[in-house]
C-alpha atoms as a PDB file:
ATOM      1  CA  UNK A   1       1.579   8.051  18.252  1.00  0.00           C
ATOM      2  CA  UNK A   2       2.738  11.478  17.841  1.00  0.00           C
ATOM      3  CA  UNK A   3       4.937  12.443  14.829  1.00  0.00           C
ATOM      4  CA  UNK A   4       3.759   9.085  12.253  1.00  0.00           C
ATOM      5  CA  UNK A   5       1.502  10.732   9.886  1.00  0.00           C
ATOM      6  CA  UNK A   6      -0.785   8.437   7.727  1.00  0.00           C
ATOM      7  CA  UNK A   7       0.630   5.895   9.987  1.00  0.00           C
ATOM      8  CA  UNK A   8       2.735   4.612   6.601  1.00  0.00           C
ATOM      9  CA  UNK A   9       5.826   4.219   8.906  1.00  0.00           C
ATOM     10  CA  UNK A  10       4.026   2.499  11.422  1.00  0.00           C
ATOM     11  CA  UNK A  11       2.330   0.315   8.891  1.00  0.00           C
ATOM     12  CA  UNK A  12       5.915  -0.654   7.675  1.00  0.00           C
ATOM     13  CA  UNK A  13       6.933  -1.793  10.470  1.00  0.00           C
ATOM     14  CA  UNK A  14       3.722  -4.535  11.349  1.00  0.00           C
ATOM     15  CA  UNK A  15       4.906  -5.142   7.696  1.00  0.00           C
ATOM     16  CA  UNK A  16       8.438  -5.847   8.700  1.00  0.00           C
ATOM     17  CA  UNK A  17       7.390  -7.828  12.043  1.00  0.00           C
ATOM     18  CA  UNK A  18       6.315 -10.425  10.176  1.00  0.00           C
ATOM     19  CA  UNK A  19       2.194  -9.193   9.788  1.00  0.00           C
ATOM     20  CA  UNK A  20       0.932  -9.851   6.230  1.00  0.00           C
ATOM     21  CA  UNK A  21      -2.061  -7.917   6.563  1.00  0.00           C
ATOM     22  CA  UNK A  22      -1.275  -4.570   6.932  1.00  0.00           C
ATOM     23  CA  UNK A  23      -1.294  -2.112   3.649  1.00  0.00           C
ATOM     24  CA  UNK A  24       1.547   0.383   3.712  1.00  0.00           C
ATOM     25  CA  UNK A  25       0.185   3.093   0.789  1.00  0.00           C
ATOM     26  CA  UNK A  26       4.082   4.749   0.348  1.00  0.00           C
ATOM     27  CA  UNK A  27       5.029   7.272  -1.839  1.00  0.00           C
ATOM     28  CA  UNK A  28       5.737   4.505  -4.689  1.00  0.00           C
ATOM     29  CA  UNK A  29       2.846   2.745  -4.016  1.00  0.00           C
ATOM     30  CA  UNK A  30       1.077   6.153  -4.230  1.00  0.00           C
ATOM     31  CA  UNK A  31       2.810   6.671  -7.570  1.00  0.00           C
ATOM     32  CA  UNK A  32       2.118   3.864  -9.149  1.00  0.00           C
ATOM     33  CA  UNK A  33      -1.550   4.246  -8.682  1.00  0.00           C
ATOM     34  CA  UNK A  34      -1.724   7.425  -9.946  1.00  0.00           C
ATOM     35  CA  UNK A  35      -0.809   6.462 -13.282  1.00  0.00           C
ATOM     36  CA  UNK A  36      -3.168   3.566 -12.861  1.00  0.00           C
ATOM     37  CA  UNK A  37      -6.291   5.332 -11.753  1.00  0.00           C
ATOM     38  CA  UNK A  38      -4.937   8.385 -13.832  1.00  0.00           C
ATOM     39  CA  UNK A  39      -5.357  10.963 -10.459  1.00  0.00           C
ATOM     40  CA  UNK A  40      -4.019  11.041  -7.049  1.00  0.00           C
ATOM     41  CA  UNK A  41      -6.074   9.144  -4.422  1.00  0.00           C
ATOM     42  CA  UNK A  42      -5.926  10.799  -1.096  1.00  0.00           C
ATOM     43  CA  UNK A  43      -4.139   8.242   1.533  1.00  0.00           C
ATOM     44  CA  UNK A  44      -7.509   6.886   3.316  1.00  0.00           C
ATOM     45  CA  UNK A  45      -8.771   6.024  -0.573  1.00  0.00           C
ATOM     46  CA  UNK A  46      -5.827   4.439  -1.367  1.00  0.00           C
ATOM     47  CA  UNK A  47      -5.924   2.297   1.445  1.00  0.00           C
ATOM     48  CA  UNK A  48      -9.656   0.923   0.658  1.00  0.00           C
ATOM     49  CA  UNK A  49      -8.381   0.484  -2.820  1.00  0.00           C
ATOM     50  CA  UNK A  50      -5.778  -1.530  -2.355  1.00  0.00           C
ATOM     51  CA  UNK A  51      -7.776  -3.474   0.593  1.00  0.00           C
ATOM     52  CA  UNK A  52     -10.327  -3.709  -2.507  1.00  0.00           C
ATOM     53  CA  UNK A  53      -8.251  -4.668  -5.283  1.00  0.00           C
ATOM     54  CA  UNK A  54      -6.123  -7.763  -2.818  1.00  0.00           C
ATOM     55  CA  UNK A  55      -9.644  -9.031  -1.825  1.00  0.00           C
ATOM     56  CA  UNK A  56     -10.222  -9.294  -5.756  1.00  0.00           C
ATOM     57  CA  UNK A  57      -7.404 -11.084  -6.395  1.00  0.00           C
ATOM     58  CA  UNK A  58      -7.256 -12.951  -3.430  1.00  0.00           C
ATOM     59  CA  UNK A  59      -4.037 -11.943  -1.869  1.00  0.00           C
ATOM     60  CA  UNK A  60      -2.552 -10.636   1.206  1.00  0.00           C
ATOM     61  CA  UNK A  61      -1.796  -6.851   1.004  1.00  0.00           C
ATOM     62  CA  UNK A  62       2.219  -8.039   1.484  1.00  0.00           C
ATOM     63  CA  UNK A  63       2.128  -9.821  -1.619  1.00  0.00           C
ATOM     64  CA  UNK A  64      -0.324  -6.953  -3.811  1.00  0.00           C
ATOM     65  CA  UNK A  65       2.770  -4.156  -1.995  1.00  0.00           C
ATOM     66  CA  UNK A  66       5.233  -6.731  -3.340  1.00  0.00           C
ATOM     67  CA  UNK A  67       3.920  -6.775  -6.349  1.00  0.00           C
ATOM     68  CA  UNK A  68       3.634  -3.573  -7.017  1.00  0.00           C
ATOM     69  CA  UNK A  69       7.021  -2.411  -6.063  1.00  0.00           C
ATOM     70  CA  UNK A  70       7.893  -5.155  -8.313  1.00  0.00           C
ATOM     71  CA  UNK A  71       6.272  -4.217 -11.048  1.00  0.00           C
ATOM     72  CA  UNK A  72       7.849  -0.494 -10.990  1.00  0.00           C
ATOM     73  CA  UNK A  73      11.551  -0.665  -9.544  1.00  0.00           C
ATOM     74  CA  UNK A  74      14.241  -2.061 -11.990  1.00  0.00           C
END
């Protein structure tokens, strides 16, 4: 689709409908791994790492985005 980027918008919005499986790298998610991997992964990286790190910890990539906007709003 013309005009959606990384497809973060797009991702949202499986995210919204209800599908627990797709990884929506925003710009907070972005942030907070930069100050966890200490550089700036570019968007197709950041989505393997975070498909990485919920496979680790056995979780859907709703609940690891939940938990990381969790862990940084106030």
């Amino acid at each position: 689709m013309p005009g959606h980027g990384q497809g973060v918008r797009l991702g949202y919005l499986w995210m919204l409908a209800g599908n627990d499986h797709t990884i929506k790298p925003d710009r907070m998610v972005l942030r907070w791994m930069c100050i966890a991997l200490d550089r700036a992964p570019a968007m197709p990286e950041a989505r393997n790492l975070l498909a990485a790190g919920r496979g680790q910890l056995e979780v859907t990539p709703w609940a690891l985005d939940h938990a990381i906007w969790s862990s940084i709003s106030p």
